[in-house]
N, C-alpha and C. Protein backbone atom coordinates (compact mmCIF):
# COMPACT_ATOMS: atom_id res chain seq x y z
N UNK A 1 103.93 15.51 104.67
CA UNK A 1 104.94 16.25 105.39
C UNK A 1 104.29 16.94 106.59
N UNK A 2 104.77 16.83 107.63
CA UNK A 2 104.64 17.60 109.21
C UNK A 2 104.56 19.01 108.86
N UNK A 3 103.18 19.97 109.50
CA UNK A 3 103.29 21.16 109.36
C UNK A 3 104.37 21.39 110.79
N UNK A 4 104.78 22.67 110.53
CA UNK A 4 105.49 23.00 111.60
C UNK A 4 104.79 23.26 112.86
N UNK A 5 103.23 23.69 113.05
CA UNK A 5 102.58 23.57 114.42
C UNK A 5 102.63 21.96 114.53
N UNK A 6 102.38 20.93 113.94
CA UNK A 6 102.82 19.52 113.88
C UNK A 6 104.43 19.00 115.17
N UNK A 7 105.29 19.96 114.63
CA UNK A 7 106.23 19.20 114.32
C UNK A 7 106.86 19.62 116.33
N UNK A 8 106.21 21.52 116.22
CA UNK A 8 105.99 21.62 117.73
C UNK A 8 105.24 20.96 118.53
N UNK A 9 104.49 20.78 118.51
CA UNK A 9 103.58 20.20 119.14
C UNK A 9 103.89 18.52 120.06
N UNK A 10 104.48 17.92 119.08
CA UNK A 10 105.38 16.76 119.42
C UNK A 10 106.11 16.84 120.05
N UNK A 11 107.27 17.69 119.93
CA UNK A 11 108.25 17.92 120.32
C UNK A 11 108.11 18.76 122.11
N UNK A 12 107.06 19.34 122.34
CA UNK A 12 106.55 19.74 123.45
C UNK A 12 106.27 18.60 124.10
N UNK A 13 105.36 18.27 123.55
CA UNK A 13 104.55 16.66 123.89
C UNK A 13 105.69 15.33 124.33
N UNK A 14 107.08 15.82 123.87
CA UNK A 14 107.97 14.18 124.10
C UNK A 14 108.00 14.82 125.21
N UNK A 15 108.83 15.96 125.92
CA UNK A 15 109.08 16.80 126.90
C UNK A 15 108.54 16.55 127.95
N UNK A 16 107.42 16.21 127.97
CA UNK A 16 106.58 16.36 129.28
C UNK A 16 105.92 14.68 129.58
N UNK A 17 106.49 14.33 130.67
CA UNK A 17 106.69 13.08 131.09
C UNK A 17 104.92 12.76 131.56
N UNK A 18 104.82 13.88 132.29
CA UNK A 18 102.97 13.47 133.11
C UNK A 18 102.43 13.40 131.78
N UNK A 19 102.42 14.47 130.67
CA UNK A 19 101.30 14.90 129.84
C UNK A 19 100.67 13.28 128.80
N UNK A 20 102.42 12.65 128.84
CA UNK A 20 101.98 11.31 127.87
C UNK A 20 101.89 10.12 128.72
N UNK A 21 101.29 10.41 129.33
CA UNK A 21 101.20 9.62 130.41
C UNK A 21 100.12 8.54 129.90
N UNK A 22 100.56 7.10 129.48
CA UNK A 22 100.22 5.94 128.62
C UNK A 22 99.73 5.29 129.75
N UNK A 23 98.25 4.50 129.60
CA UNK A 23 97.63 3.29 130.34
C UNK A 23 98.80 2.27 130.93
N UNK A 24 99.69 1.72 130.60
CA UNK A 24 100.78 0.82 130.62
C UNK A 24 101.33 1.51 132.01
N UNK A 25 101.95 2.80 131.76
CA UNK A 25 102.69 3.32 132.66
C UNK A 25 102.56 3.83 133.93
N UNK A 26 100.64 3.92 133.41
CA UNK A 26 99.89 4.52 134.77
C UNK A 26 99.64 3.28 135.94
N UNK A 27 99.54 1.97 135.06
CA UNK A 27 99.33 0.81 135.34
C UNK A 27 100.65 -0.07 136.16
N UNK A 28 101.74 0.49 135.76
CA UNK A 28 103.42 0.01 136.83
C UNK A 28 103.19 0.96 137.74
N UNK A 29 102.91 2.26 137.73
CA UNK A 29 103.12 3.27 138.61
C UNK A 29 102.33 2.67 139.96
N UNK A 30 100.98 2.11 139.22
CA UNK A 30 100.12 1.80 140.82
C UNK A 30 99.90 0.35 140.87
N UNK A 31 100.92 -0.29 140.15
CA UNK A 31 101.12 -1.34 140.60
C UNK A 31 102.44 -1.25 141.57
N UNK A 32 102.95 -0.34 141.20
CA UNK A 32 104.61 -0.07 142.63
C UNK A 32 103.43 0.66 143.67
N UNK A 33 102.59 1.32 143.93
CA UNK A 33 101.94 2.11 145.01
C UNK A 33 101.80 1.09 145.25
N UNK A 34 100.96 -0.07 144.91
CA UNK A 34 100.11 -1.14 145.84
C UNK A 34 101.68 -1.78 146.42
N UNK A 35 102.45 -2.58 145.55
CA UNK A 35 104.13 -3.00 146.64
C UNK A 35 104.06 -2.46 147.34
N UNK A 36 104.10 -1.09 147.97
CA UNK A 36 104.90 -0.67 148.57
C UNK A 36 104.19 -0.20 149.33
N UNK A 37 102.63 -0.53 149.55
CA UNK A 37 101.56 -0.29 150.78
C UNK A 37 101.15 1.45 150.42
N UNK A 38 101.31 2.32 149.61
CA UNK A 38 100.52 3.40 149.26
C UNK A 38 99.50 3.59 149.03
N UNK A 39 98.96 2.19 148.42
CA UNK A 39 97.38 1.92 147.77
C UNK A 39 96.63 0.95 147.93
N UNK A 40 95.59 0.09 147.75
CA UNK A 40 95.07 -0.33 147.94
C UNK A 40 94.63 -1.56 146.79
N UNK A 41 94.95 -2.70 146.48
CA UNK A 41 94.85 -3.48 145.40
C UNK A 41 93.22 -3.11 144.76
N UNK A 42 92.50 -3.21 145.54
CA UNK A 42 91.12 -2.98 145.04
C UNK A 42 90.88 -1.34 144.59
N UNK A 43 91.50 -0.58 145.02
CA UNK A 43 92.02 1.11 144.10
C UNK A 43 92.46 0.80 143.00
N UNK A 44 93.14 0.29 142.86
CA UNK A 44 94.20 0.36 141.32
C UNK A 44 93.62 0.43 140.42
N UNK A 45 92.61 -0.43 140.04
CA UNK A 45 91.70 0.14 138.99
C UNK A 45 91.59 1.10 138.53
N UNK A 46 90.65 1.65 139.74
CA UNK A 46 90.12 3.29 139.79
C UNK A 46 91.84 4.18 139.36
N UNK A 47 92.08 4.18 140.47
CA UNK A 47 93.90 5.04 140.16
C UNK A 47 94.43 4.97 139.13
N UNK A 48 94.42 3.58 138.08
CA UNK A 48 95.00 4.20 136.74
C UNK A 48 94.17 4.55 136.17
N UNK A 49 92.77 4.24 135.83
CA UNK A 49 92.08 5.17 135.19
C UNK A 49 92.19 6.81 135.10
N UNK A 50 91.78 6.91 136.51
CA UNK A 50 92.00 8.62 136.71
C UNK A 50 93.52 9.20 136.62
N UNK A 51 94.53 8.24 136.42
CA UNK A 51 95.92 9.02 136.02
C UNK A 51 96.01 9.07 134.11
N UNK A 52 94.70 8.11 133.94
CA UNK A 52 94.99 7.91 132.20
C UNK A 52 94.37 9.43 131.71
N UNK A 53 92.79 9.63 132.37
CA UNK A 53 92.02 10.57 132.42
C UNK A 53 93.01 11.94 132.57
N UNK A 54 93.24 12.12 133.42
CA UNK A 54 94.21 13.39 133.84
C UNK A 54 94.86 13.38 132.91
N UNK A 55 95.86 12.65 132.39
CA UNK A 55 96.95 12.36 131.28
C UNK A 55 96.44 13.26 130.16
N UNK A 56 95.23 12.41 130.35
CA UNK A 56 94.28 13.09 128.86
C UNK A 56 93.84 13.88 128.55
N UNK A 57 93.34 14.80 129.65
CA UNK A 57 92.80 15.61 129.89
C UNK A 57 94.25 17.26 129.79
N UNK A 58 94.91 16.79 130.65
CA UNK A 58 96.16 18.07 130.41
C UNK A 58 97.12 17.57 128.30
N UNK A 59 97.29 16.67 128.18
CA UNK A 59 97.57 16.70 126.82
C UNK A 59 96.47 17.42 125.91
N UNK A 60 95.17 17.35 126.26
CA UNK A 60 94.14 17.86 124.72
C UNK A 60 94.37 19.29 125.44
N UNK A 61 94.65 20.13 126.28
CA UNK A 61 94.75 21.19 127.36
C UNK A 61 96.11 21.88 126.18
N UNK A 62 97.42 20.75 126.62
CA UNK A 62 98.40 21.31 125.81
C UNK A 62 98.13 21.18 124.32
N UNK A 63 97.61 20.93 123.39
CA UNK A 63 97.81 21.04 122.44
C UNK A 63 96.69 22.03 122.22
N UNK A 64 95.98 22.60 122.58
CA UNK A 64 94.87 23.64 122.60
C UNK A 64 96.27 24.83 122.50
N UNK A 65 96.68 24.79 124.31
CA UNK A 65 97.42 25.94 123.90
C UNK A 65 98.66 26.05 123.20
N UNK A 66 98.73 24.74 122.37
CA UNK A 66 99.99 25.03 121.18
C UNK A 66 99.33 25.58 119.70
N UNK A 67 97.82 25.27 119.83
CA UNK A 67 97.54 25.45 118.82
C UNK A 67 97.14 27.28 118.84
N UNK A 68 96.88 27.61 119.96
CA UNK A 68 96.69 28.91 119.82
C UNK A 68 97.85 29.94 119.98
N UNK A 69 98.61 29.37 120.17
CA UNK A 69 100.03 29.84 120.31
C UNK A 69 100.61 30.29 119.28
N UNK A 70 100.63 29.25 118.48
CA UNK A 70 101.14 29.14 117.10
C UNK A 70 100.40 30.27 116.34
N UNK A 71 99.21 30.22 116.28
CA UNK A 71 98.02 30.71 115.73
C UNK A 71 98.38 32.27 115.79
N UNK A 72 98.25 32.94 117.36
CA UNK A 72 98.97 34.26 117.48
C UNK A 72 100.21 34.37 116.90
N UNK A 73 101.26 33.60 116.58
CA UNK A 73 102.84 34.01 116.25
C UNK A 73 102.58 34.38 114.70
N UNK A 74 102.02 33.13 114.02
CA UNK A 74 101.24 33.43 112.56
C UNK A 74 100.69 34.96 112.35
N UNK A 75 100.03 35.29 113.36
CA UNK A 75 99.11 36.67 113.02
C UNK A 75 100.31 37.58 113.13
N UNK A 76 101.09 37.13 113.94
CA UNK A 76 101.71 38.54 114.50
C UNK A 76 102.97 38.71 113.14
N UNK A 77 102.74 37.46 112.81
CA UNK A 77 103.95 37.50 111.64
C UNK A 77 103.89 38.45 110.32
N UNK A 78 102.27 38.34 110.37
CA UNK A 78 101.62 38.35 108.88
C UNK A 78 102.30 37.81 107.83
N UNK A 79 102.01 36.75 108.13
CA UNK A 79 102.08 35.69 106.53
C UNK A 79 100.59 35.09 106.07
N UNK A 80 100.92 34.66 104.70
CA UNK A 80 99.94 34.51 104.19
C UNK A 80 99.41 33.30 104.28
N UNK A 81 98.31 33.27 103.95
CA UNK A 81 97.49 32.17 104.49
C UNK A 81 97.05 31.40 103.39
N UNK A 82 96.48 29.83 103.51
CA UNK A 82 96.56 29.28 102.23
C UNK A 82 95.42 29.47 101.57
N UNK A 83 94.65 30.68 102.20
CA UNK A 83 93.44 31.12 101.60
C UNK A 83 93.79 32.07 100.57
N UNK A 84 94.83 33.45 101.32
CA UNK A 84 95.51 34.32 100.38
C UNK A 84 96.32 33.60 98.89
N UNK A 85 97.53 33.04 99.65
CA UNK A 85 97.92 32.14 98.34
C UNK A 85 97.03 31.61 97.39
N UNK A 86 95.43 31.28 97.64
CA UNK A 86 94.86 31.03 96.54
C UNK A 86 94.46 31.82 95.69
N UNK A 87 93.95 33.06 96.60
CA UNK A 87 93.60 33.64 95.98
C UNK A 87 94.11 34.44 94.90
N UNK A 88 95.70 34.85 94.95
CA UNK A 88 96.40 36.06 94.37
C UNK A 88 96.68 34.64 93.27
N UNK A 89 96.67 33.25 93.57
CA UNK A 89 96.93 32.17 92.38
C UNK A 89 95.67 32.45 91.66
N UNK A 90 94.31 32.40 91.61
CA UNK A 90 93.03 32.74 91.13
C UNK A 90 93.45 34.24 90.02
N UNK A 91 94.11 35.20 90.92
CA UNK A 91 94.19 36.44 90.44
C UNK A 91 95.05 36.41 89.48
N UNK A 92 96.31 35.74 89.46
CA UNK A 92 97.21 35.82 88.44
C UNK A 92 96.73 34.97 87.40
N UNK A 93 96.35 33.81 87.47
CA UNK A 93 95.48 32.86 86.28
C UNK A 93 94.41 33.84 85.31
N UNK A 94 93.82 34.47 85.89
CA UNK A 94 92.76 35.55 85.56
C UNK A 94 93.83 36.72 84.61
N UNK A 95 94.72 36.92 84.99
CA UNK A 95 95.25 37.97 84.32
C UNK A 95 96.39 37.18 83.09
N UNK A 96 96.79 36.09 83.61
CA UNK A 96 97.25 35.27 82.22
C UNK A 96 96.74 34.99 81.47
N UNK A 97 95.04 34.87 81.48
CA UNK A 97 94.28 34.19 80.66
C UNK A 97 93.67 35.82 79.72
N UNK A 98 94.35 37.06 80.51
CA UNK A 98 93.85 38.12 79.66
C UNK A 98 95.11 38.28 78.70
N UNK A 99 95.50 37.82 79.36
CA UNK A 99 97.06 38.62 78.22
C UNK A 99 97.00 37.19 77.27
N UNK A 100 96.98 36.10 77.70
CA UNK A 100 96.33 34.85 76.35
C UNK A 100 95.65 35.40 75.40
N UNK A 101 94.65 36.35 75.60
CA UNK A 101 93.31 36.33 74.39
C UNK A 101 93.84 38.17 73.95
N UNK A 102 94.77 38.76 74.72
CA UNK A 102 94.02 40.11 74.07
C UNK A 102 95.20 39.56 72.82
N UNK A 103 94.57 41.25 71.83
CA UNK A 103 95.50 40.97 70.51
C UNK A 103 96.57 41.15 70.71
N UNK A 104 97.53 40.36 69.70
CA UNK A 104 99.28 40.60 69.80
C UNK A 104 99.35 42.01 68.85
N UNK A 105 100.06 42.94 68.89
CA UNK A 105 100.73 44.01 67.94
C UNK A 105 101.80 43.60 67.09
């Protein structure tokens, strides 16, 4: 199952047309520059590379700041963490296992 920083993160990510910016697409884009005399056939190479690069470069960018985003809303929430949840699970096991052994009256 999708955590919910998961499920944002995507959903940001469909949104933004440059950020998913796919080899394929970078590859029509400057194949229409070269049609249409913008570029240079012997560029194109280079040009989709560096639009794949960029692509790549602002997506690992956005999901940095989704991940720290998220990260602050969490804190600010104070909820518990799946460290806490273990632990107070540790703590209650510990105290079932006392009331298991002490004597019954």
């Amino acid at each position: 199952m999708a955590s919910i920083r998961d499920l944002m993160e995507q959903s940001l990510l469909m949104g933004l047309g440059a950020v998913s910016l796919t080899r394929e697409t970078a590859q029509n884009l400057v194949d229409e520059m070269v049609k249409r005399g913008q570029a240079q056939r012997e560029e194109a190479g280079d040009m989709v590379e560096q639009l794949v690069q960029r692509g790549e470069k602002q997506r690992t960018a956005l999901r940095q700041l989704i991940r720290d985003e998220v990260q602050e809303v969490l804190r600010e929430l104070q909820l518990p963490t799946h460290a806490d949840m273990k632990s107070l699970e540790q703590k209650l096991d510990a105290i079932l296992q006392k009331l298991d052994t002490a004597p019954q009256e």
